[in-house]
PDB file of N, CA and C in Angstrom:
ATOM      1  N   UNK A   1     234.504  67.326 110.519  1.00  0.00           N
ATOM      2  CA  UNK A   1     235.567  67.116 111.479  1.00  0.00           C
ATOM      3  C   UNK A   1     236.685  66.350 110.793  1.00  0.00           C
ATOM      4  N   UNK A   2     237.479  66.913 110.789  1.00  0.00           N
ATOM      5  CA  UNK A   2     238.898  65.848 109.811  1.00  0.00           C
ATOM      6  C   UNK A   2     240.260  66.792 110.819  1.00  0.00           C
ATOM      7  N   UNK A   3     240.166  65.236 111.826  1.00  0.00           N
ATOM      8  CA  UNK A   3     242.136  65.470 112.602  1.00  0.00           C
ATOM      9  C   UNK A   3     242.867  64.690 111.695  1.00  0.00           C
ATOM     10  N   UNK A   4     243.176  65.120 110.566  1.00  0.00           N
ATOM     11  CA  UNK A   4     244.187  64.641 109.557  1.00  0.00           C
ATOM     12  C   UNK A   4     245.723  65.483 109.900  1.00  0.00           C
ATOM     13  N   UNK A   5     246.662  64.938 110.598  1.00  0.00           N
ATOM     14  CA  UNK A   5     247.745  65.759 111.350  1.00  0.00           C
ATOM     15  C   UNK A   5     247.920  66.467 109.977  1.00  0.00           C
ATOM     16  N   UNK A   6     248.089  66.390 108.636  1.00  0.00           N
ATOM     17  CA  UNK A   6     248.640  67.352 107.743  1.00  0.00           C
ATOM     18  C   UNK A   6     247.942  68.606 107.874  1.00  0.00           C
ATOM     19  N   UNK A   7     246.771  68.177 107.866  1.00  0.00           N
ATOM     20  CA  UNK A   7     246.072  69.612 107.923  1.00  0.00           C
ATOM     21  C   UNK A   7     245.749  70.326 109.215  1.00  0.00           C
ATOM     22  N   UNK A   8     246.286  69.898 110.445  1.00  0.00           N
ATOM     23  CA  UNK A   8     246.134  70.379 111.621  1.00  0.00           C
ATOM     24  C   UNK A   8     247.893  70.888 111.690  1.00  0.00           C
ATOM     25  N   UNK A   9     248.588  70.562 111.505  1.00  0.00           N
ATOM     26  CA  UNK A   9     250.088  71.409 110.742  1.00  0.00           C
ATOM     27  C   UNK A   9     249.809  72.070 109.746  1.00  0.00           C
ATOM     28  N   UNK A  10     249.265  72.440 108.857  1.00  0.00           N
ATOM     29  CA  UNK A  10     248.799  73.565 108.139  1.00  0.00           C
ATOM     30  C   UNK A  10     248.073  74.365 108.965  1.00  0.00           C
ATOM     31  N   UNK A  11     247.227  74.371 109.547  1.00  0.00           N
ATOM     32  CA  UNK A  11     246.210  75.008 110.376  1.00  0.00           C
ATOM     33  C   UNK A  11     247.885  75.734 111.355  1.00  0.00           C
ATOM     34  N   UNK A  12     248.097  75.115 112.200  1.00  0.00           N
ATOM     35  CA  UNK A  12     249.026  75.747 112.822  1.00  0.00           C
ATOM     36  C   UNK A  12     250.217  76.224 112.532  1.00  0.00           C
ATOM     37  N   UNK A  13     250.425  76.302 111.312  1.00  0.00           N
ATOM     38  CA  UNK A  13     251.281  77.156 110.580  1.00  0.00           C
ATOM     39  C   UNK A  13     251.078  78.516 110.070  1.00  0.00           C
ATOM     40  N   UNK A  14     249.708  78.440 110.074  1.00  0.00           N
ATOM     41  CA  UNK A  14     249.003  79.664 109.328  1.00  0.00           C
ATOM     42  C   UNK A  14     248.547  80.654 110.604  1.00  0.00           C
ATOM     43  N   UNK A  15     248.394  79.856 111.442  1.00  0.00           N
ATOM     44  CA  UNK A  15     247.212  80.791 111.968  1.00  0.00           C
ATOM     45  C   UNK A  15     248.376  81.425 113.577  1.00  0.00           C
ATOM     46  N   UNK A  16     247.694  82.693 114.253  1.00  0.00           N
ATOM     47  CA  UNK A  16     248.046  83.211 114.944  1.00  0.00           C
ATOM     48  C   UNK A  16     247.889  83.122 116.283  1.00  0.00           C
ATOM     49  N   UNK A  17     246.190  82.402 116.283  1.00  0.00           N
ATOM     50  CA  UNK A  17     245.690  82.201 117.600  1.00  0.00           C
ATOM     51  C   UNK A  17     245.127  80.909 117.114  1.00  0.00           C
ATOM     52  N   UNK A  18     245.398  79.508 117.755  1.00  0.00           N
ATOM     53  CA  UNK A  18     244.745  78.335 117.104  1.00  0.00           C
ATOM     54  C   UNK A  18     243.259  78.075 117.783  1.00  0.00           C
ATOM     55  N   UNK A  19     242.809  78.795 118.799  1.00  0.00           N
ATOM     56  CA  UNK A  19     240.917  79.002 119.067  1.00  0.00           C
ATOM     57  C   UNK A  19     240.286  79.725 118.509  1.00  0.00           C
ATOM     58  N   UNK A  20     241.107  80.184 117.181  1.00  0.00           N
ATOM     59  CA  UNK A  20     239.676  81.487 116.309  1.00  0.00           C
ATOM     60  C   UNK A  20     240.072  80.556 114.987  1.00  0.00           C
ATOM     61  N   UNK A  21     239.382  80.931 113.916  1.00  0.00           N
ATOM     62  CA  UNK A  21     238.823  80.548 112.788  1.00  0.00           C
ATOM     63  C   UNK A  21     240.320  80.923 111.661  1.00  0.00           C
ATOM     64  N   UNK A  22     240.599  79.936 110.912  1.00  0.00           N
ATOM     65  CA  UNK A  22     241.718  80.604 109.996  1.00  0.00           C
ATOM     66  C   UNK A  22     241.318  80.712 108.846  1.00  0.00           C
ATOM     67  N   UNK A  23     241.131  81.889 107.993  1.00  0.00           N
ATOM     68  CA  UNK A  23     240.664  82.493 106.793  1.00  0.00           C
ATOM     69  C   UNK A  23     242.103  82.275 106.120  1.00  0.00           C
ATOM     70  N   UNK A  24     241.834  81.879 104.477  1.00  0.00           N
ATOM     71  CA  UNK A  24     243.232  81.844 104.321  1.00  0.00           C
ATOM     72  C   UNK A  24     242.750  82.597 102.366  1.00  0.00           C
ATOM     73  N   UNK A  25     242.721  83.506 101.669  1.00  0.00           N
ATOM     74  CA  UNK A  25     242.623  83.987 100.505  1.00  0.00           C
ATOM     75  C   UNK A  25     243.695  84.389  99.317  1.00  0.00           C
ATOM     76  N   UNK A  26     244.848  84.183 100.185  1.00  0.00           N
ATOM     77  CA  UNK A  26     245.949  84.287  99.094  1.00  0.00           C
ATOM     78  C   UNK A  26     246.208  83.218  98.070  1.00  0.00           C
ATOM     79  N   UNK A  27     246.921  83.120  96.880  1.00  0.00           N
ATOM     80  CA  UNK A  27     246.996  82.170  95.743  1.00  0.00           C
ATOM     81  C   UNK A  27     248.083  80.836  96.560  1.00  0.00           C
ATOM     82  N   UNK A  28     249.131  81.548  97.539  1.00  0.00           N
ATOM     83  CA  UNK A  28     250.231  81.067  97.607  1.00  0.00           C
ATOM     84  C   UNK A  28     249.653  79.588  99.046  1.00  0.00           C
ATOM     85  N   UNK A  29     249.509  80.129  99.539  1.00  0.00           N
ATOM     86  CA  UNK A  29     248.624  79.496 101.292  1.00  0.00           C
ATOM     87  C   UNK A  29     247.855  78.586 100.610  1.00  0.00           C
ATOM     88  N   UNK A  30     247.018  79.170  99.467  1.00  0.00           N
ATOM     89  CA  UNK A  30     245.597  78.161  98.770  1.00  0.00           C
ATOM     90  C   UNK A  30     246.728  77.055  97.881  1.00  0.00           C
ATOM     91  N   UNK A  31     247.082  77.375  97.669  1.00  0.00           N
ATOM     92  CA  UNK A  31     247.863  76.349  96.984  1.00  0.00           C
ATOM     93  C   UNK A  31     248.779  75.319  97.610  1.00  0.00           C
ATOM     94  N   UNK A  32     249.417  75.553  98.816  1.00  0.00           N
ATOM     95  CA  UNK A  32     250.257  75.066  99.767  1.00  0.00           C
ATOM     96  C   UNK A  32     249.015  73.619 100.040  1.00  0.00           C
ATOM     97  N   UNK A  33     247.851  74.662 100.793  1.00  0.00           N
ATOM     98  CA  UNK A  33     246.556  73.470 100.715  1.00  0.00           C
ATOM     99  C   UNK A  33     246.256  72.498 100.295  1.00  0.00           C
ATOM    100  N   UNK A  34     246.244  73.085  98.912  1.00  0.00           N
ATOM    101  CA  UNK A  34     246.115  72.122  98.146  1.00  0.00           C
ATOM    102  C   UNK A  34     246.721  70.735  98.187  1.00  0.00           C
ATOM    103  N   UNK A  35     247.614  71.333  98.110  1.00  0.00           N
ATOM    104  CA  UNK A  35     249.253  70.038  98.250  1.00  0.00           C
ATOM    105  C   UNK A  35     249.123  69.303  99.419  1.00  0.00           C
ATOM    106  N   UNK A  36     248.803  69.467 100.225  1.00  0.00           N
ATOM    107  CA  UNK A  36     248.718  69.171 101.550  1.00  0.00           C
ATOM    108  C   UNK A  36     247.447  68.015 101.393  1.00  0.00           C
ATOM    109  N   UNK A  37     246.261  68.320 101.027  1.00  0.00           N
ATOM    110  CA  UNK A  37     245.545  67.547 100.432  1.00  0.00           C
ATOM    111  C   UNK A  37     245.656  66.271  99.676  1.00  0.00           C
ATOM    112  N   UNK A  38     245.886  66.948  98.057  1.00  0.00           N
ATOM    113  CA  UNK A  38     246.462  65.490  97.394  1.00  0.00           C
ATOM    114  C   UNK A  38     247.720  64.800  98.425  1.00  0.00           C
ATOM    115  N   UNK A  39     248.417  65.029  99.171  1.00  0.00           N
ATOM    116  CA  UNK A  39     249.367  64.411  99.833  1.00  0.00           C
ATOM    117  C   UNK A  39     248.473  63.630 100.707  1.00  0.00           C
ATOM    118  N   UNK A  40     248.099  63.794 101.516  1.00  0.00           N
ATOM    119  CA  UNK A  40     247.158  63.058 102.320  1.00  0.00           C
ATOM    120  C   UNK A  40     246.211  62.053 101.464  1.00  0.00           C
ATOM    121  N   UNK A  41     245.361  62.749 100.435  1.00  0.00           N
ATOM    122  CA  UNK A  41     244.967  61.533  99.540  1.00  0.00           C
ATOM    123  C   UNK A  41     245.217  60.138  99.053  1.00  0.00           C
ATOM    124  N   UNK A  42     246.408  60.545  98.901  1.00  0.00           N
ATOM    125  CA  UNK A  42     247.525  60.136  98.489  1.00  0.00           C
ATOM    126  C   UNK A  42     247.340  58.512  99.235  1.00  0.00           C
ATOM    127  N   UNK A  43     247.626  59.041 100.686  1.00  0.00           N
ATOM    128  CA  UNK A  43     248.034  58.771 101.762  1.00  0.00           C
ATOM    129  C   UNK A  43     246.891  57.187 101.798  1.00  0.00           C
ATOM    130  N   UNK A  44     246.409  58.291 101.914  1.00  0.00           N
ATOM    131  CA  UNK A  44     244.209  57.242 102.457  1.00  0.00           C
ATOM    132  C   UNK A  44     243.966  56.311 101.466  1.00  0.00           C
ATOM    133  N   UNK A  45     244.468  56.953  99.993  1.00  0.00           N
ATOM    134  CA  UNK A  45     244.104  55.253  99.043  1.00  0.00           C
ATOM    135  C   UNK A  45     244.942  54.691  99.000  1.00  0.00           C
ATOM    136  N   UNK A  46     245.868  54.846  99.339  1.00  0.00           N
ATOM    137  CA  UNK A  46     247.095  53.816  99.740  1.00  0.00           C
ATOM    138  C   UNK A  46     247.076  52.922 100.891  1.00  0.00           C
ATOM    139  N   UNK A  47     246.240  53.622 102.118  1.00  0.00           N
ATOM    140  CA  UNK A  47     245.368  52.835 102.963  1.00  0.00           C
ATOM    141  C   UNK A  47     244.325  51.950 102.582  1.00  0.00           C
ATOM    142  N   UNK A  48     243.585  52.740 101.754  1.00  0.00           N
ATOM    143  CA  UNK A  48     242.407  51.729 101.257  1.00  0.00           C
ATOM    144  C   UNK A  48     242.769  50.579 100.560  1.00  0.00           C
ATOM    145  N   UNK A  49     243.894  50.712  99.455  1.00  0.00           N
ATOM    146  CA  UNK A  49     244.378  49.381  98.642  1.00  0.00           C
ATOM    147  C   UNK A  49     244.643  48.696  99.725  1.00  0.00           C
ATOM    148  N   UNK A  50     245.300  48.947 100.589  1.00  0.00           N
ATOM    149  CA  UNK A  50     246.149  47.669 101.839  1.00  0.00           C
ATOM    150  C   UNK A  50     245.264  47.097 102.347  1.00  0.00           C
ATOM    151  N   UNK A  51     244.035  47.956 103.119  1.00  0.00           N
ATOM    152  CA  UNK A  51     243.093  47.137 103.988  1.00  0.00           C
ATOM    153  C   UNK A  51     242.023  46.371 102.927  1.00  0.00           C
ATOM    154  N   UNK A  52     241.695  46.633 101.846  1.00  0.00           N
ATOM    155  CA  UNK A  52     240.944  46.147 100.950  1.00  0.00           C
ATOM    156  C   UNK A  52     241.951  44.320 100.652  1.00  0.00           C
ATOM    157  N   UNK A  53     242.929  44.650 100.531  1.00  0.00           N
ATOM    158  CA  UNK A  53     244.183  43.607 100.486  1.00  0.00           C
ATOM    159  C   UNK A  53     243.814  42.617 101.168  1.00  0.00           C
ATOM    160  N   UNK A  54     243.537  43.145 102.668  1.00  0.00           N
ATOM    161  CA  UNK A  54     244.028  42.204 103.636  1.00  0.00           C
ATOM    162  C   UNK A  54     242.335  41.638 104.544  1.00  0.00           C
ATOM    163  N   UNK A  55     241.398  42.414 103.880  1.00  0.00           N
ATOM    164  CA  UNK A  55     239.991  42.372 104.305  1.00  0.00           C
ATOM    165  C   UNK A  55     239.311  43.003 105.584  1.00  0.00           C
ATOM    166  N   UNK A  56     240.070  44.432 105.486  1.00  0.00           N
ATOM    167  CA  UNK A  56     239.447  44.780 106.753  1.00  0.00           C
ATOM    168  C   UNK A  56     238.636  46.198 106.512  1.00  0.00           C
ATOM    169  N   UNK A  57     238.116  46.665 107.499  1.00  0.00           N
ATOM    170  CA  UNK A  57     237.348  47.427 107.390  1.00  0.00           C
ATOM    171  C   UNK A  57     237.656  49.053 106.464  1.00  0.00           C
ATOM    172  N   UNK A  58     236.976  49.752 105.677  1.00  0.00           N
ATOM    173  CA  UNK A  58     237.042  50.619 105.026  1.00  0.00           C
ATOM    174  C   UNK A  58     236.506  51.502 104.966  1.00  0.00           C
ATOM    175  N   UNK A  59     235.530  51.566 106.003  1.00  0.00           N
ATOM    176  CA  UNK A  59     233.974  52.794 105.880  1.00  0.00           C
ATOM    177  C   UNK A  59     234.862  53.597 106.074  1.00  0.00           C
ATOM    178  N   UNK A  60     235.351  53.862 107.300  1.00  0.00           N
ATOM    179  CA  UNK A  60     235.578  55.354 108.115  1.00  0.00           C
ATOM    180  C   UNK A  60     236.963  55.849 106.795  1.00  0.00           C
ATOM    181  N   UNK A  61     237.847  55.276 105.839  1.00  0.00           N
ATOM    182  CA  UNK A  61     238.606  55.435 105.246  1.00  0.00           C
ATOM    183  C   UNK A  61     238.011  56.211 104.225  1.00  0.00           C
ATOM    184  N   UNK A  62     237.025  55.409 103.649  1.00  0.00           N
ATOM    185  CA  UNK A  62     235.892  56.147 102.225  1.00  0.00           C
ATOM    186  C   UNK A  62     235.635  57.234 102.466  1.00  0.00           C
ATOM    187  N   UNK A  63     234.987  57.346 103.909  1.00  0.00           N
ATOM    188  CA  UNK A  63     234.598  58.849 103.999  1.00  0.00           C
ATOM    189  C   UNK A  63     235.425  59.682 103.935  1.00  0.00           C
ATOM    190  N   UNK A  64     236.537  59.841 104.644  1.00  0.00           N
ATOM    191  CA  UNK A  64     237.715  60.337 104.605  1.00  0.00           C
ATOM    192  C   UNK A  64     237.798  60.800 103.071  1.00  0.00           C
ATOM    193  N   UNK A  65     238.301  59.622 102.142  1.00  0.00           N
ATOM    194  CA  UNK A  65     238.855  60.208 101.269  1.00  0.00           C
ATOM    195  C   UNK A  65     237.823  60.976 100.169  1.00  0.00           C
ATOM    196  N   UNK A  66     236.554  60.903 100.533  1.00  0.00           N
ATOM    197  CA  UNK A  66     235.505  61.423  99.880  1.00  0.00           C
ATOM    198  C   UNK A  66     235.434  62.642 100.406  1.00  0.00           C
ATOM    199  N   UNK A  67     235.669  63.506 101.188  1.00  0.00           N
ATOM    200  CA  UNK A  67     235.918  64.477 102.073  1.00  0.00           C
ATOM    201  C   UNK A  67     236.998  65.426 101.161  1.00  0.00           C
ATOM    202  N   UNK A  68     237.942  64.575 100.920  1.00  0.00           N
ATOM    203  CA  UNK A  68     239.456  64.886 100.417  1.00  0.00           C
ATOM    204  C   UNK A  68     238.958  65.375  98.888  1.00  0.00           C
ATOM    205  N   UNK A  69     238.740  64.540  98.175  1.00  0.00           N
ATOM    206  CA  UNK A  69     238.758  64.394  96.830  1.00  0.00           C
ATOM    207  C   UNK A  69     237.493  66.352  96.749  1.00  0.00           C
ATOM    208  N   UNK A  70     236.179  65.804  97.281  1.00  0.00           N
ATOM    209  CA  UNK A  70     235.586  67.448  97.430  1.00  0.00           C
ATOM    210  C   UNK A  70     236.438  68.434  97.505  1.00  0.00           C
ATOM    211  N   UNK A  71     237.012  68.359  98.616  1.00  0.00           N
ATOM    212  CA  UNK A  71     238.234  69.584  98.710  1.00  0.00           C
ATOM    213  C   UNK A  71     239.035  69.942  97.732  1.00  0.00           C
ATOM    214  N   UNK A  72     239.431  68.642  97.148  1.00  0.00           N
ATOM    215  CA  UNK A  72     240.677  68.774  95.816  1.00  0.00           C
ATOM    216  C   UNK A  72     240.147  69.440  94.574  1.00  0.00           C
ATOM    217  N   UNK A  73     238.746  68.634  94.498  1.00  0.00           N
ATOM    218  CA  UNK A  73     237.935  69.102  93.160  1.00  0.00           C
ATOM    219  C   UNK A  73     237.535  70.574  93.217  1.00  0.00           C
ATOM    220  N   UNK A  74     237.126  70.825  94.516  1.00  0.00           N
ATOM    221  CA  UNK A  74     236.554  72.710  94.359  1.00  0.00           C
ATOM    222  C   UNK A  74     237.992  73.589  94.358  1.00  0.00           C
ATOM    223  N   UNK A  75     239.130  73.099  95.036  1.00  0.00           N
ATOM    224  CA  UNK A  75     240.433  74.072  94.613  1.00  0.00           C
ATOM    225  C   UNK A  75     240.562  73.809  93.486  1.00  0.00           C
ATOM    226  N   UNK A  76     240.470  72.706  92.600  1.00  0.00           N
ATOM    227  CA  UNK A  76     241.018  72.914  91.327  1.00  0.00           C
ATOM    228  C   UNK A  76     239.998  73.377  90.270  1.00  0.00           C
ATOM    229  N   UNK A  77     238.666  73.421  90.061  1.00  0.00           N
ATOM    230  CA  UNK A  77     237.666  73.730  89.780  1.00  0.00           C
ATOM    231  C   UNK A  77     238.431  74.982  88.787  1.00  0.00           C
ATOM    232  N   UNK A  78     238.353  76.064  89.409  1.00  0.00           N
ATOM    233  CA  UNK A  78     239.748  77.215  88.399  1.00  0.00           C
ATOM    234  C   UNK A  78     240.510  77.879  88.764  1.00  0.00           C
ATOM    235  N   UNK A  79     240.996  78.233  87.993  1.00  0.00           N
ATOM    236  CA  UNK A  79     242.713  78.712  88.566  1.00  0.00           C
ATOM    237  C   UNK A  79     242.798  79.547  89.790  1.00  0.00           C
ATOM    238  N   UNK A  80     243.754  79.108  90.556  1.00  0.00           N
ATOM    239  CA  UNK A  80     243.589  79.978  91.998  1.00  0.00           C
ATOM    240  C   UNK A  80     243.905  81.175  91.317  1.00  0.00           C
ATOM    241  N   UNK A  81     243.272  82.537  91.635  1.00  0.00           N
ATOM    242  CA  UNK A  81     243.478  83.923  91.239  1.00  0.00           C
ATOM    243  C   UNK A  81     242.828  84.603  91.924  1.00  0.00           C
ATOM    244  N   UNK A  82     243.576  85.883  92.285  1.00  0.00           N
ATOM    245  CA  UNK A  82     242.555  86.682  93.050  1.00  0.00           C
ATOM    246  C   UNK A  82     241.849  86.441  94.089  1.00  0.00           C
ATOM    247  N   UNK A  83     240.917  86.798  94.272  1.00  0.00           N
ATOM    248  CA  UNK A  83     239.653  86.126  95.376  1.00  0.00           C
ATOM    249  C   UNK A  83     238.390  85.472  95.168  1.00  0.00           C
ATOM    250  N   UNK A  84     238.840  84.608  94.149  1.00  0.00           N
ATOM    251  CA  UNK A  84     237.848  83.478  93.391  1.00  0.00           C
ATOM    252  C   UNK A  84     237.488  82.285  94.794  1.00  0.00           C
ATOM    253  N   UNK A  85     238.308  82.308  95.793  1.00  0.00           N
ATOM    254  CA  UNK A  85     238.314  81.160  96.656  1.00  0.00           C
ATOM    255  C   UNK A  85     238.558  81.787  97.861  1.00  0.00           C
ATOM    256  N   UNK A  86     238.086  81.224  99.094  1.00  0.00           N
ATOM    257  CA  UNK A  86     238.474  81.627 100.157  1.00  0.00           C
ATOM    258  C   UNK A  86     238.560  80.216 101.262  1.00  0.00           C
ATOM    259  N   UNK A  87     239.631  79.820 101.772  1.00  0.00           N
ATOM    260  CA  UNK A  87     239.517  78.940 102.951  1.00  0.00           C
ATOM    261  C   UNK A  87     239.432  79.364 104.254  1.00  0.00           C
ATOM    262  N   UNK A  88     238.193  78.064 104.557  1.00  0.00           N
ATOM    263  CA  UNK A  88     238.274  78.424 106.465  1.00  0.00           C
ATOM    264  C   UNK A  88     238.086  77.395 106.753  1.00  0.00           C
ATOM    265  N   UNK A  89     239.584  77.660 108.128  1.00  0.00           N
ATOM    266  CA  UNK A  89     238.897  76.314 108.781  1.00  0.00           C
ATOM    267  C   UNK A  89     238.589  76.932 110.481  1.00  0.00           C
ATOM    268  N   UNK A  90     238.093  75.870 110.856  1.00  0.00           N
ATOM    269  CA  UNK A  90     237.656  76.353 111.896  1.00  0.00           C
ATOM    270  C   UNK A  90     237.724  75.449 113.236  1.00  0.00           C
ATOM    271  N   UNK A  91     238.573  75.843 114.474  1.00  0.00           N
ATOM    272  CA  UNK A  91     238.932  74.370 115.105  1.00  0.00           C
ATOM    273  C   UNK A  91     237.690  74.193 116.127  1.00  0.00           C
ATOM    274  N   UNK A  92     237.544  72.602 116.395  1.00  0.00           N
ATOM    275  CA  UNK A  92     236.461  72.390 117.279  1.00  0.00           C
ATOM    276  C   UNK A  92     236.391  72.135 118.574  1.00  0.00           C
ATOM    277  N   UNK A  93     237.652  71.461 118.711  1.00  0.00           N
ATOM    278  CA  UNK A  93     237.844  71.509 120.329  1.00  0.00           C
ATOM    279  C   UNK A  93     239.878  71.279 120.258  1.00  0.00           C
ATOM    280  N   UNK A  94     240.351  72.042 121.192  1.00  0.00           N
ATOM    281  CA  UNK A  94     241.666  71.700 121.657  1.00  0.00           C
ATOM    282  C   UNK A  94     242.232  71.646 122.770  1.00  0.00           C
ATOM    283  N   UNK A  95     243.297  71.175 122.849  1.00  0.00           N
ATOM    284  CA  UNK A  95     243.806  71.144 124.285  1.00  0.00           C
ATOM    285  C   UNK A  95     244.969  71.946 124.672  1.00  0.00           C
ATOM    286  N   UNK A  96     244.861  72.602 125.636  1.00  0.00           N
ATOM    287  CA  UNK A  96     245.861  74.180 126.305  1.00  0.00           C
ATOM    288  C   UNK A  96     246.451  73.047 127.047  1.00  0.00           C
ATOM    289  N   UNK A  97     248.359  72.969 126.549  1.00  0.00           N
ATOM    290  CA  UNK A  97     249.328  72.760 127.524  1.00  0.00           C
ATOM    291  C   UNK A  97     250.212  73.354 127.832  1.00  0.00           C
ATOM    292  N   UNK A  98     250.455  73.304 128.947  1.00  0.00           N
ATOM    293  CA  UNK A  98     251.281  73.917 130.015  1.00  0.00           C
ATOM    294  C   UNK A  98     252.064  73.883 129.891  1.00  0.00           C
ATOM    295  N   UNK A  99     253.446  74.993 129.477  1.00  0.00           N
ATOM    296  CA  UNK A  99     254.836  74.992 129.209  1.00  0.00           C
ATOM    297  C   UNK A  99     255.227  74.706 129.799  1.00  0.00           C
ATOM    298  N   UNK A 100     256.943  74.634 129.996  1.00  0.00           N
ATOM    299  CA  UNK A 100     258.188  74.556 130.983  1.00  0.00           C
ATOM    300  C   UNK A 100     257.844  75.701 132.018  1.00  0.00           C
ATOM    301  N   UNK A 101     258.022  76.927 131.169  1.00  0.00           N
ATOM    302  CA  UNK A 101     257.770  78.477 131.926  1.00  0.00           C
ATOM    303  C   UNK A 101     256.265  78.554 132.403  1.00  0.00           C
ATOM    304  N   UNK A 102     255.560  77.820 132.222  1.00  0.00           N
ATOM    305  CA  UNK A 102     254.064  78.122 133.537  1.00  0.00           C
ATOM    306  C   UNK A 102     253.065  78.449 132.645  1.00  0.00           C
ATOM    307  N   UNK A 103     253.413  78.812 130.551  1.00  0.00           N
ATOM    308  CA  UNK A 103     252.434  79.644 130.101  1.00  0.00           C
ATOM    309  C   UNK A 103     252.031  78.681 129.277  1.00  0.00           C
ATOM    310  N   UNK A 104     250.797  79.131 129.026  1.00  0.00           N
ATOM    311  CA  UNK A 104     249.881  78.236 127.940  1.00  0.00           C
ATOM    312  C   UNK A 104     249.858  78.338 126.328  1.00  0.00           C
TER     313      UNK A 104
END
């Protein structure tokens, strides 16, 4: 489960219907990912230095970025090409809101 807004804006950038599963196999999308990733990484040990700083809690952060770093390491593992890789994500629960116009 990771609501990391970067990757829930990727997710909804890609995908067509956000209650089915998004397959993503192209070099260009896998790579966008990627980025999206180390950016967020980025993000979380930059969190971790601060709260480590200031003495506060870090579990739920570690995991996080241990989550991240997996992800980073199997895209980069070898060169995106072809159909060496395939992403899915898959959403777990969301919430249907109600437009201006009445539709969902």
């Amino acid at each position: 489960n990771m609501p990391e807004p970067l990757i829930l804006k990727y997710f909804m950038d890609h995908t067509d219907d956000p209650t089915k599963d998004l397959k993503v196999k192209a070099k260009a999308p896998l790579t966008q990912f990627l980025e999206t990733v180390k950016t967020i990484l980025v993000e979380k040990e930059n969190e971790k230095k601060q709260a480590v700083a200031t003495g506060a809690s870090i579990k739920q952060n570690t995991k996080v970025i241990n989550q991240l770093k997996h992800m980073r390491d199997i895209l980069e593992r070898w060169k995106i090409t072809g159909l060496n890789r395939k992403l899915q994500i898959k959403p777990r629960e969301w919430e249907e809101v109600e437009q201006a116009d009445g539709s969902k």
